[in-house]
Protein backbone atom coordinates (compact mmCIF):
# COMPACT_ATOMS: atom_id res chain seq x y z
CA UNK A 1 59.99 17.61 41.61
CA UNK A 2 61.26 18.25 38.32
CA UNK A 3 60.17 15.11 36.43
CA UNK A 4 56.98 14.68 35.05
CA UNK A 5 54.51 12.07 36.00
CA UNK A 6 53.83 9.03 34.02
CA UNK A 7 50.39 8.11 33.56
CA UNK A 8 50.58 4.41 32.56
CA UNK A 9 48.71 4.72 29.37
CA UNK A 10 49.58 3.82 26.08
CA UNK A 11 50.29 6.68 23.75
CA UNK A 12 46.26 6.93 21.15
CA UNK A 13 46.79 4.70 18.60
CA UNK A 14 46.33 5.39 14.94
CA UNK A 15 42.45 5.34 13.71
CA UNK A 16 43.33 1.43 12.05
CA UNK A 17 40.87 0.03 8.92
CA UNK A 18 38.76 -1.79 10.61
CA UNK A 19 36.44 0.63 10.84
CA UNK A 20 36.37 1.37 7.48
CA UNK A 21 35.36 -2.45 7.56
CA UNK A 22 32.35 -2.18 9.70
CA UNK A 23 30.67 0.39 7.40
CA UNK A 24 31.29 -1.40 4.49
CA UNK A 25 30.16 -4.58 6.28
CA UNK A 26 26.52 -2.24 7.58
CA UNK A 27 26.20 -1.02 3.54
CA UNK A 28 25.93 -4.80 2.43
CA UNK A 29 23.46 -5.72 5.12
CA UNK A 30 21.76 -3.27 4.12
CA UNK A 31 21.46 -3.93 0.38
CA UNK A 32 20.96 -7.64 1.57
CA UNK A 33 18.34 -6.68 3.32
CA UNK A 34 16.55 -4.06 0.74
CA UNK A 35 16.92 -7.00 -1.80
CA UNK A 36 15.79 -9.57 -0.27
CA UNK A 37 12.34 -7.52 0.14
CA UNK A 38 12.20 -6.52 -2.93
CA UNK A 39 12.69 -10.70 -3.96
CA UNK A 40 9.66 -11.42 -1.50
CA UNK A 41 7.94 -9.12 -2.90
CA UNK A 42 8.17 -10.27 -6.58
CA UNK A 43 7.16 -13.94 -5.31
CA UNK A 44 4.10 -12.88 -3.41
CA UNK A 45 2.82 -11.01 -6.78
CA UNK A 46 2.62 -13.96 -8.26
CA UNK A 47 1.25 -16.41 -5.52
CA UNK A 48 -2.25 -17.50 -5.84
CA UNK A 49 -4.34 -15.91 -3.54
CA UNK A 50 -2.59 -13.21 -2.32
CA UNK A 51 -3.22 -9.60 -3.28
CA UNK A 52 -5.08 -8.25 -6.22
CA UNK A 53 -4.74 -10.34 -8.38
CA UNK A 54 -6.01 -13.35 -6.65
CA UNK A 55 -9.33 -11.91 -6.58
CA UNK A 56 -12.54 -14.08 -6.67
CA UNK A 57 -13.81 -13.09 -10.44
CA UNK A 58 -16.93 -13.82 -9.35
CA UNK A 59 -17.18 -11.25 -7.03
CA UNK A 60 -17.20 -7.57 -8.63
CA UNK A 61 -18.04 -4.06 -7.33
CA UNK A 62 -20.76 -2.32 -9.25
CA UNK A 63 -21.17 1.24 -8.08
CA UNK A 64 -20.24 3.02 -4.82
CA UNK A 65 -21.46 6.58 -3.60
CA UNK A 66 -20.09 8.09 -0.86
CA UNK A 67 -22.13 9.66 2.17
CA UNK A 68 -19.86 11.33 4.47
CA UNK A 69 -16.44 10.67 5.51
CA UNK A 70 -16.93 7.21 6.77
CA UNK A 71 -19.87 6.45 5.09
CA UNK A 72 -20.96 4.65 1.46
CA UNK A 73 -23.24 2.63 -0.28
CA UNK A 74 -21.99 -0.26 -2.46
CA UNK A 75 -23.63 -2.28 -4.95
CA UNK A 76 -22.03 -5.63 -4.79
CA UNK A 77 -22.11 -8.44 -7.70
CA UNK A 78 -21.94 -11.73 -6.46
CA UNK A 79 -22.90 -14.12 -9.01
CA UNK A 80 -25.79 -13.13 -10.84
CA UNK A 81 -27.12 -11.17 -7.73
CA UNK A 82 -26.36 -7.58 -6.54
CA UNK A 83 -26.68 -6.60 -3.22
CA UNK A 84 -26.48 -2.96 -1.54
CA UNK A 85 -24.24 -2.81 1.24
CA UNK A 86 -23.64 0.20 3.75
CA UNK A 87 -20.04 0.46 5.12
CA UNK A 88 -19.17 2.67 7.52
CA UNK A 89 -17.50 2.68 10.70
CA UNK A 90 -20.07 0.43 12.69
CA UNK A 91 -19.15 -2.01 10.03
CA UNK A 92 -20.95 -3.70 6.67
CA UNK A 93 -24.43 -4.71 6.30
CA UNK A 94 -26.49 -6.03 3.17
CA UNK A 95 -29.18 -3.42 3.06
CA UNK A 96 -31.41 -4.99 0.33
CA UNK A 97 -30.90 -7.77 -2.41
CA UNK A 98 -31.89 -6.33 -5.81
CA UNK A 99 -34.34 -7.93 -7.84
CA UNK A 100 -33.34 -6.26 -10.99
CA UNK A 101 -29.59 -5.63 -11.90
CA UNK A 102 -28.60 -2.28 -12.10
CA UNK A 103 -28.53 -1.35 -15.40
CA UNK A 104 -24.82 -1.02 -17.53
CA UNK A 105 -24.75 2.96 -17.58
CA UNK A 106 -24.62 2.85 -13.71
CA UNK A 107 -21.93 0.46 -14.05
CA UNK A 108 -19.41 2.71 -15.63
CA UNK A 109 -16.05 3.63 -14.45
CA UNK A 110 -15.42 6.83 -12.86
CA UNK A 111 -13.96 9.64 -14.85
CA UNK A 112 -10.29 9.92 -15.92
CA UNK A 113 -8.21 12.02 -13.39
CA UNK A 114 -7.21 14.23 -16.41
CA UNK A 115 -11.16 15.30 -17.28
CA UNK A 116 -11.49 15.83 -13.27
CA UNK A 117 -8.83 18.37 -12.97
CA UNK A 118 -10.22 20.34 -16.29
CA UNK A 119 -13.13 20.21 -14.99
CA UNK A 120 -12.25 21.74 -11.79
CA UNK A 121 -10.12 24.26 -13.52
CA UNK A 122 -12.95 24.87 -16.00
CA UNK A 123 -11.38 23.83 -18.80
CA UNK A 124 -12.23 21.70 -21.82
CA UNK A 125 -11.23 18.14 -22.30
């Protein structure tokens, strides 16, 4: 038994390019794909209706002042009335209908992030 045996398979075959194909064929999916969101994206922005900026005018936040974690009251301008809502986890609920606006001081926007870190680090803005 001096001979070797022969196995029957095909000597391995050189790596060929075609996988070289594949990932080049995965990278453009992928930047199909990434663009394609990004081009949805841009359209919704400017649809009518959706997001932000296809908010009702008419409706407008007032004030808001948290109570816990869950928990806040929030006057809400709807028209020419305000109502005070409580939101929390159970859910929304009008808790009274003002008869007098709040005045425009409590109407003011909340301090710049800037003034809120000097203040916390006790520093002058």
């Amino acid at each position: 038994m001096g001979s070797t045996a022969h196995t029957g398979l095909p000597a391995a075959a050189p790596q060929s390019p075609a996988t070289a194909g594949t990932l080049g064929g995965a990278v453009f999916a992928l930047v199909l794909v990434v663009g394609l969101i990004l081009l949805l994206s841009k359209l919704a922005r400017r649809m009518p209706g959706l997001g932000v900026a296809g908010a009702n005018p008419a409706l407008r936040i007032v004030g808001s002042l948290a109570l816990g974690p869950r928990d806040r009251l929030v006057v809400v301008e709807v028209g020419d009335t305000q109502l005070l809502l409580g939101v929390g986890a159970g859910g929304t609920r009008t808790l009274h209908t003002l008869d007098q606006p709040l005045p425009a001081a409590a109407a003011k926007s909340p301090p710049a992030f800037a003034q809120l870190l000097a203040q916390h680090f006790g520093k002058k803005p």
